[in-house]
C-alpha atoms as a PDB file:
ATOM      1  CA  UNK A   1      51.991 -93.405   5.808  1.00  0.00           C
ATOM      2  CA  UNK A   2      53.753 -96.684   5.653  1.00  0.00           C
ATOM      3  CA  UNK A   3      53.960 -98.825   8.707  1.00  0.00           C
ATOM      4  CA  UNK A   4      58.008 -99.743   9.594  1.00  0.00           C
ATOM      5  CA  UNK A   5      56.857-103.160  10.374  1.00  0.00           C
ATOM      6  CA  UNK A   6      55.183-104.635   7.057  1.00  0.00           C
ATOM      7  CA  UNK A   7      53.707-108.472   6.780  1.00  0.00           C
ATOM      8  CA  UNK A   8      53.362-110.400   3.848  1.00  0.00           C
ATOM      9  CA  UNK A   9      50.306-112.326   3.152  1.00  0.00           C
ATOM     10  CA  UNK A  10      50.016-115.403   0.754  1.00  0.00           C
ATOM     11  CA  UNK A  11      46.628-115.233  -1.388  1.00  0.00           C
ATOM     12  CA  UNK A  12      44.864-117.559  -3.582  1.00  0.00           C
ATOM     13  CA  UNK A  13      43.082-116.344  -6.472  1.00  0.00           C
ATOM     14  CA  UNK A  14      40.614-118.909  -7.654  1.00  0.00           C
ATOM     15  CA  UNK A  15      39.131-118.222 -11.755  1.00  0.00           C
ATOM     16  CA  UNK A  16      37.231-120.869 -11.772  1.00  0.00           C
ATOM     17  CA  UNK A  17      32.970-121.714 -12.521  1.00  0.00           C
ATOM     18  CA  UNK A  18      30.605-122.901 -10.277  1.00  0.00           C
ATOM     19  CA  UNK A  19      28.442-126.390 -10.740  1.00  0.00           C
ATOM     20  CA  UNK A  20      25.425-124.563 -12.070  1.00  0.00           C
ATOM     21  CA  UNK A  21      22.143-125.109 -10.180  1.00  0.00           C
ATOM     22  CA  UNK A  22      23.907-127.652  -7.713  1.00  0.00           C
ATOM     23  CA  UNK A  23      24.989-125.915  -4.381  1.00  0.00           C
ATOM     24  CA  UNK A  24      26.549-128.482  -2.753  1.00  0.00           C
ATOM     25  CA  UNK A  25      28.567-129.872  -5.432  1.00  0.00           C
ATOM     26  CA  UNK A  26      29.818-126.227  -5.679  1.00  0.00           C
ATOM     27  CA  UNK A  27      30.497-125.903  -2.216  1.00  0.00           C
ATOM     28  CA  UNK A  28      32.542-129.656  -2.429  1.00  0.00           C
ATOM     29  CA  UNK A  29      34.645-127.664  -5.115  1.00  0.00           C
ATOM     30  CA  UNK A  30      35.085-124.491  -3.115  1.00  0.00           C
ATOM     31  CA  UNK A  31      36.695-126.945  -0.337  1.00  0.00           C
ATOM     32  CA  UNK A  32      38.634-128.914  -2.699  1.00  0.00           C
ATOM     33  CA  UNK A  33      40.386-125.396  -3.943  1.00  0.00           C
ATOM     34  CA  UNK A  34      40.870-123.849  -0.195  1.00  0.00           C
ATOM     35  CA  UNK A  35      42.220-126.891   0.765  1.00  0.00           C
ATOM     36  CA  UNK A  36      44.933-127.280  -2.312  1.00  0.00           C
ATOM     37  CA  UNK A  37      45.892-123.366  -1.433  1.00  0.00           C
ATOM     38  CA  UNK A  38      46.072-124.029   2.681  1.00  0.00           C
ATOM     39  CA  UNK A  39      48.870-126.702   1.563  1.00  0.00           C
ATOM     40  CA  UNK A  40      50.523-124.016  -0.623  1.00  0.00           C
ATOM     41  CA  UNK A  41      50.620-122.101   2.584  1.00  0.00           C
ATOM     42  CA  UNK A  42      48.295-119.549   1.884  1.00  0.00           C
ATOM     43  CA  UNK A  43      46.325-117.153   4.139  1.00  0.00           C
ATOM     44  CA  UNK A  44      43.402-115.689   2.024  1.00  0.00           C
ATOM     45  CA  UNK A  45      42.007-117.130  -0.799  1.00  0.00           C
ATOM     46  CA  UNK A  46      39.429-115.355  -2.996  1.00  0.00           C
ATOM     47  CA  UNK A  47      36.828-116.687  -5.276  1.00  0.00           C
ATOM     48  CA  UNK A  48      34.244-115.134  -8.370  1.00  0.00           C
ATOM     49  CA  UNK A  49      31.860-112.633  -6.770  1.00  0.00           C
ATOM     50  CA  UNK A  50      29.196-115.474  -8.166  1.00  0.00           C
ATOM     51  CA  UNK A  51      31.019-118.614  -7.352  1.00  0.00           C
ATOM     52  CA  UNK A  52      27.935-119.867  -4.824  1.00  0.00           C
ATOM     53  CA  UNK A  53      25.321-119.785  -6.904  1.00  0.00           C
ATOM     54  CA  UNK A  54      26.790-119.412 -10.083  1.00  0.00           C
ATOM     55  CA  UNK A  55      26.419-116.021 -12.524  1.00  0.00           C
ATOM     56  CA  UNK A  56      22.993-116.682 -15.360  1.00  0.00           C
ATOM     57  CA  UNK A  57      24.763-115.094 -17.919  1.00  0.00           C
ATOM     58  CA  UNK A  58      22.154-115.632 -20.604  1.00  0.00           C
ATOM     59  CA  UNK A  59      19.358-116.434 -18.970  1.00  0.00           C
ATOM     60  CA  UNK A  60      16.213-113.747 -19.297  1.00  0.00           C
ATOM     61  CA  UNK A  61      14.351-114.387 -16.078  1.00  0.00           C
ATOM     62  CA  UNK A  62      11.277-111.759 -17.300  1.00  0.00           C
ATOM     63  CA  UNK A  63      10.691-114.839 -19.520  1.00  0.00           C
ATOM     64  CA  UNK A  64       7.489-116.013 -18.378  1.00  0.00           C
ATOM     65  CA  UNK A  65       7.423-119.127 -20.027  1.00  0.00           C
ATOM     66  CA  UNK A  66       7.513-122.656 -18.653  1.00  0.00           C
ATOM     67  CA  UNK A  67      10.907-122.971 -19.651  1.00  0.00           C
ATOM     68  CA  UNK A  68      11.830-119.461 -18.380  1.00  0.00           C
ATOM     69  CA  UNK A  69      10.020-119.880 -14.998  1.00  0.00           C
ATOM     70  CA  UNK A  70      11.915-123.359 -14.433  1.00  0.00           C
ATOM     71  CA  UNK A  71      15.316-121.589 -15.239  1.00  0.00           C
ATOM     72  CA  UNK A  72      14.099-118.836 -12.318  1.00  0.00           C
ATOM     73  CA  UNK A  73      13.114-121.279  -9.797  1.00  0.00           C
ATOM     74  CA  UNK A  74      16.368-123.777 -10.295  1.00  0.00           C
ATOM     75  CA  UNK A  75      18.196-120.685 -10.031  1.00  0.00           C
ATOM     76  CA  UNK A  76      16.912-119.521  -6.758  1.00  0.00           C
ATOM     77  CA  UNK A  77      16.842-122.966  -5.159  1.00  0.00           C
ATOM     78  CA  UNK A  78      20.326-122.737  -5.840  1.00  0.00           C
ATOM     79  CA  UNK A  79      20.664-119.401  -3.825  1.00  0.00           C
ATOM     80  CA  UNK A  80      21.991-119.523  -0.008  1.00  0.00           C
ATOM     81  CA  UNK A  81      21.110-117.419   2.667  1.00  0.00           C
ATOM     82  CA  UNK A  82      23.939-115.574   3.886  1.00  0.00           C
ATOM     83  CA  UNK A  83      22.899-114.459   7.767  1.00  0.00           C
ATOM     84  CA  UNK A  84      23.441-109.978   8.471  1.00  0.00           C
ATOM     85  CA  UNK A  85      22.212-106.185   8.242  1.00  0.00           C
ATOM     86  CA  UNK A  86      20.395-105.960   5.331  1.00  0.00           C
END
């Protein structure tokens, strides 16, 4: 059932990458992009699933070697903890 009384809502869809391994600087982007849409007046703005953190498309992290284990561990430093029911 449609509701008589509809809204519309102004969204933001971002396609764009995150700073690999560097949180904050991907986190500086993230505000530089929420702020451009707030002045375009919009109400919701949506980013990559991945966009904190960035997606390791490539990257085999069952590779045990130095070079592998580095790629794991930059990878997870660059992980945040987001706070709920797990």
């Amino acid at each position: 059932m449609v509701s008589a009384m509809s809204s519309t809502i102004r969204a933001t869809v971002v396609q764009a990458s995150s700073v690999f391994y560097d949180t904050p600087a991907t986190l500086d982007k993230a505000d530089k992009f929420l702020k451009e849409a707030a002045e375009l007046g919009s109400q919701l703005v949506v980013f990559p699933e991945a966009f904190i953190g960035g997606y390791p498309r490539g990257y085999n992290f069952a590779d045990q070697s130095p070079r592998g284990k580095e790629s794991f561990r930059k990878y997870h430093a660059s992980a945040i903890n987001v706070p709920g029911a797990t």
